[in-house]
Protein backbone atom coordinates (compact mmCIF):
# COMPACT_ATOMS: atom_id res chain seq x y z
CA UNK A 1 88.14 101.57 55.28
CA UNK A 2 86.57 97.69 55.41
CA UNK A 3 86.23 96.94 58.76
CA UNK A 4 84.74 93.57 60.04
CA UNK A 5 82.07 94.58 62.48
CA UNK A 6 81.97 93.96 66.00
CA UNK A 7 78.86 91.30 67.59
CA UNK A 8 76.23 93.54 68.87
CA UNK A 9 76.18 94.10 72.38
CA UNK A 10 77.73 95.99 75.19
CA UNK A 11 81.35 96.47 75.68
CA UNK A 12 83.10 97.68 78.48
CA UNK A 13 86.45 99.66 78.03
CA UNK A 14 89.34 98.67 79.69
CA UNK A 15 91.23 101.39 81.79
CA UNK A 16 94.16 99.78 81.90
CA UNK A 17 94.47 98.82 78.15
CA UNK A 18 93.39 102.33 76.77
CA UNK A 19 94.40 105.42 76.68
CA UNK A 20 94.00 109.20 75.11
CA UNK A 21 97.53 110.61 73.53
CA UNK A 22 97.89 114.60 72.52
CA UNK A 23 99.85 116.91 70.53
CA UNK A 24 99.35 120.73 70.93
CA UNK A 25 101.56 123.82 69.59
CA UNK A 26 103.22 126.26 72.29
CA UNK A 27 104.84 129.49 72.43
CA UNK A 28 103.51 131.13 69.13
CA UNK A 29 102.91 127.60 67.42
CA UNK A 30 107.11 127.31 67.69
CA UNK A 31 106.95 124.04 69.52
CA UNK A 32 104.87 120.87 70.24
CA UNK A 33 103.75 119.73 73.06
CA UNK A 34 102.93 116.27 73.90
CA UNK A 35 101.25 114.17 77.00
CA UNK A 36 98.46 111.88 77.84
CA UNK A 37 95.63 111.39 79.81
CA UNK A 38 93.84 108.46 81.46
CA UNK A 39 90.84 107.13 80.68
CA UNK A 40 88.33 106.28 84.31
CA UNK A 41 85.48 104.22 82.43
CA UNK A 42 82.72 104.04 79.44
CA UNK A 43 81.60 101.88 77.40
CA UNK A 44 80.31 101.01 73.76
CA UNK A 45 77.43 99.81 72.82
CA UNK A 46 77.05 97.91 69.32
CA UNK A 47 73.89 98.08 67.24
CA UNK A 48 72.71 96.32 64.01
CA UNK A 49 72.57 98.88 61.97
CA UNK A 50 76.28 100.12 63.13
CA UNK A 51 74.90 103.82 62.85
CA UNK A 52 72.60 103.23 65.97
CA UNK A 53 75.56 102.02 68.15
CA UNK A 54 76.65 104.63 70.99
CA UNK A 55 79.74 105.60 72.74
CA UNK A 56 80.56 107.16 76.13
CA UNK A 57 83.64 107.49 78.06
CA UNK A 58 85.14 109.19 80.87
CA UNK A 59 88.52 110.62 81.66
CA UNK A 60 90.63 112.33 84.64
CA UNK A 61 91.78 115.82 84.23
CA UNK A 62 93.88 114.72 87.33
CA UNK A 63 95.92 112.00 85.21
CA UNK A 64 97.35 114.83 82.70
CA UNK A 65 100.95 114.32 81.70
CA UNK A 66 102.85 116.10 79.78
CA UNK A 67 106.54 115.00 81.39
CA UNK A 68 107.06 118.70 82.38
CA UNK A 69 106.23 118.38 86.44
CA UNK A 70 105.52 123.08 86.27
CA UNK A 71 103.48 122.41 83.08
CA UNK A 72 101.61 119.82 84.70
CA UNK A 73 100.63 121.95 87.68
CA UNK A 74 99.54 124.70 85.53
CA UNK A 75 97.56 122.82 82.84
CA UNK A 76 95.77 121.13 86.38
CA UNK A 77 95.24 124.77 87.86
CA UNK A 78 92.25 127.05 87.76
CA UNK A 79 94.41 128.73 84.59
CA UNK A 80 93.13 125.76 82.27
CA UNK A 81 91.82 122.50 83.18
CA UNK A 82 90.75 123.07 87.42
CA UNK A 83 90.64 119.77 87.97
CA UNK A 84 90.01 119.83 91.48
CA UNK A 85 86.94 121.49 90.47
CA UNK A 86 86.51 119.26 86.85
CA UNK A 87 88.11 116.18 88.19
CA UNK A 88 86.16 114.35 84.79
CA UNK A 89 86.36 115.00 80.90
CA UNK A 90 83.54 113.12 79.14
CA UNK A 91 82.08 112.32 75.51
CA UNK A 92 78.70 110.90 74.49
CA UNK A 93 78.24 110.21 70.66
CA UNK A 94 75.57 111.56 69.23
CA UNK A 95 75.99 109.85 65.44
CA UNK A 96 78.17 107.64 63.90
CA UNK A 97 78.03 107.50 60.09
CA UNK A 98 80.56 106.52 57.50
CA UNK A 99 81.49 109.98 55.33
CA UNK A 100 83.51 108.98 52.33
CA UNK A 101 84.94 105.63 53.68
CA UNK A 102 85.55 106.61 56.99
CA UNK A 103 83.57 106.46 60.47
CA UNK A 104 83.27 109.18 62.01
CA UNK A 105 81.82 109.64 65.60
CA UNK A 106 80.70 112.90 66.96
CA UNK A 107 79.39 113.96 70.18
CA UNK A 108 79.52 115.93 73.06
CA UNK A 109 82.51 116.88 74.84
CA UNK A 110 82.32 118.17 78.59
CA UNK A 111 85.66 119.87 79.80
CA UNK A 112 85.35 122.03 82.47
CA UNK A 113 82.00 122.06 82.86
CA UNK A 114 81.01 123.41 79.52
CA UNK A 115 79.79 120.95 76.69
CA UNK A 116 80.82 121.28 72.86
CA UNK A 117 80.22 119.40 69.42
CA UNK A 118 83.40 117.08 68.97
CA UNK A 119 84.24 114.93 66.23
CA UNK A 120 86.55 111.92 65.70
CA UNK A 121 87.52 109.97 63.00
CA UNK A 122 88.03 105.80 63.57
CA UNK A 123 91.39 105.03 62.37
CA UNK A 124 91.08 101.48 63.64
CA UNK A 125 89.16 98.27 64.38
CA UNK A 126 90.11 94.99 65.22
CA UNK A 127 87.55 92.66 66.35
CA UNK A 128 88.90 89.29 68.61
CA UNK A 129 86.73 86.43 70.42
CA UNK A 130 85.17 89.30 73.43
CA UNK A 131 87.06 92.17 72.57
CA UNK A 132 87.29 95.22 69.86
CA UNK A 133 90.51 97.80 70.16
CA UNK A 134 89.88 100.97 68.21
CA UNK A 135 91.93 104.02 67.74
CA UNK A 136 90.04 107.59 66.88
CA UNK A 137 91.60 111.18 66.05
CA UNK A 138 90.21 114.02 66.61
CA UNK A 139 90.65 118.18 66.80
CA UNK A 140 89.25 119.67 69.72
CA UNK A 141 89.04 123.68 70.70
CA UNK A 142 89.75 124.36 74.09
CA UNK A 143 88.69 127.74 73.92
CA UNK A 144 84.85 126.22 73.25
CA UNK A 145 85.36 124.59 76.62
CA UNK A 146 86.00 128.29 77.87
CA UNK A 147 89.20 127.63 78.25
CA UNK A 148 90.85 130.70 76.83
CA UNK A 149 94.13 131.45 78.86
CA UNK A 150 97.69 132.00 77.59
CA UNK A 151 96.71 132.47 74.48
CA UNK A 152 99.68 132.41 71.78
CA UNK A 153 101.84 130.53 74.37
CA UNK A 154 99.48 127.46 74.72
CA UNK A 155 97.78 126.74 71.44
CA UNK A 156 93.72 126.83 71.08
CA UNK A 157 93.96 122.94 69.60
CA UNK A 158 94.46 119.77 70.83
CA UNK A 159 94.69 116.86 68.69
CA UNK A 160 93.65 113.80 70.55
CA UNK A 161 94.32 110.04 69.36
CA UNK A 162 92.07 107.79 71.60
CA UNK A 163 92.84 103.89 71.99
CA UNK A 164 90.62 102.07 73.41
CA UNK A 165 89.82 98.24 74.18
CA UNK A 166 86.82 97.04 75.59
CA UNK A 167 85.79 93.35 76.45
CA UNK A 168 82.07 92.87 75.83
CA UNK A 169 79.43 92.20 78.57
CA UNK A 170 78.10 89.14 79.12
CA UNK A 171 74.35 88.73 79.51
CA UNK A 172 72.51 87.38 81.99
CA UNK A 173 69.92 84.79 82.47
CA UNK A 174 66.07 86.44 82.16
């Protein structure tokens, strides 16, 4: 994919304007779950070269929805996600580097306390006057989060699509 780069510097993502979407398979991989959760802050930080650049961003286990009130309760419980205990999921890149055409960003995921390699794949970029808007995919496996219960009815995979837009930061005088 050609992309037109962002300007190097620092941008903050919007909360408002982004989002992380999810489709999992439940009860024996018979059905499909779907839902979203909110994302509480991060930001993105553009380099020259682009493999340099570094992500992080936060989200609230409390903001899972799934538009099934008893499923929502349980995925918030102490059975999968505590969030009164985990109220934040998080990612920090660790590389970005293109792999036949395509970016791909991988990092460290922290759900539930307990950190494992993730890896998403940039669908999209657009680039505007202070702003970028991107859109990622990737596979994550609850159960390396420790986050084992139900298994057959709730599936060990999530696969997350992650929109974001962030508005870069304007610098300062020195």
């Amino acid at each position: 994919m050609t992309i037109k780069p962002p300007s190097k510097g620092v941008y903050r993502i919007d909360t408002l304007d982004s989002r992380i979407t999810f489709r999992a398979k439940h009860q024996f991989g018979t059905g499909t779950v779907r839902g979203s959760f909110g994302l509480t802050g991060g930001e993105i930080a553009v380099t020259v070269p682009p493999e340099e650049s570094t992500v992080h961003a936060a989200a609230s286990t409390l903001s899972f929805a799934s538009g099934n009130t008893a499923r929502d309760r349980k995925v918030k419980s102490t059975t999968f996600l505590d969030a009164e205990a985990y109220p934040e999921i998080s990612f920090t890149s660790t590389s970005i580097e293109q792999v036949d055409g395509i970016w791909q960003l991988r990092g460290v995921l922290t759900a539930r306390g307990a950190a494992a390699p993730a890896e998403f794949s940039l669908e999209s970029l657009q680039v505007d006057a202070a702003d970028i808007r991107i859109a990622a995919t990737g596979k994550i496996d609850r159960y390396a989060h420790g986050i084992t219960a139900m298994k057959g009815m709730a599936g060990r995979y999530l696969w997350l699509t992650v929109t974001v837009r962030a508005t870069r930061q304007q610098v300062g005088p020195s």
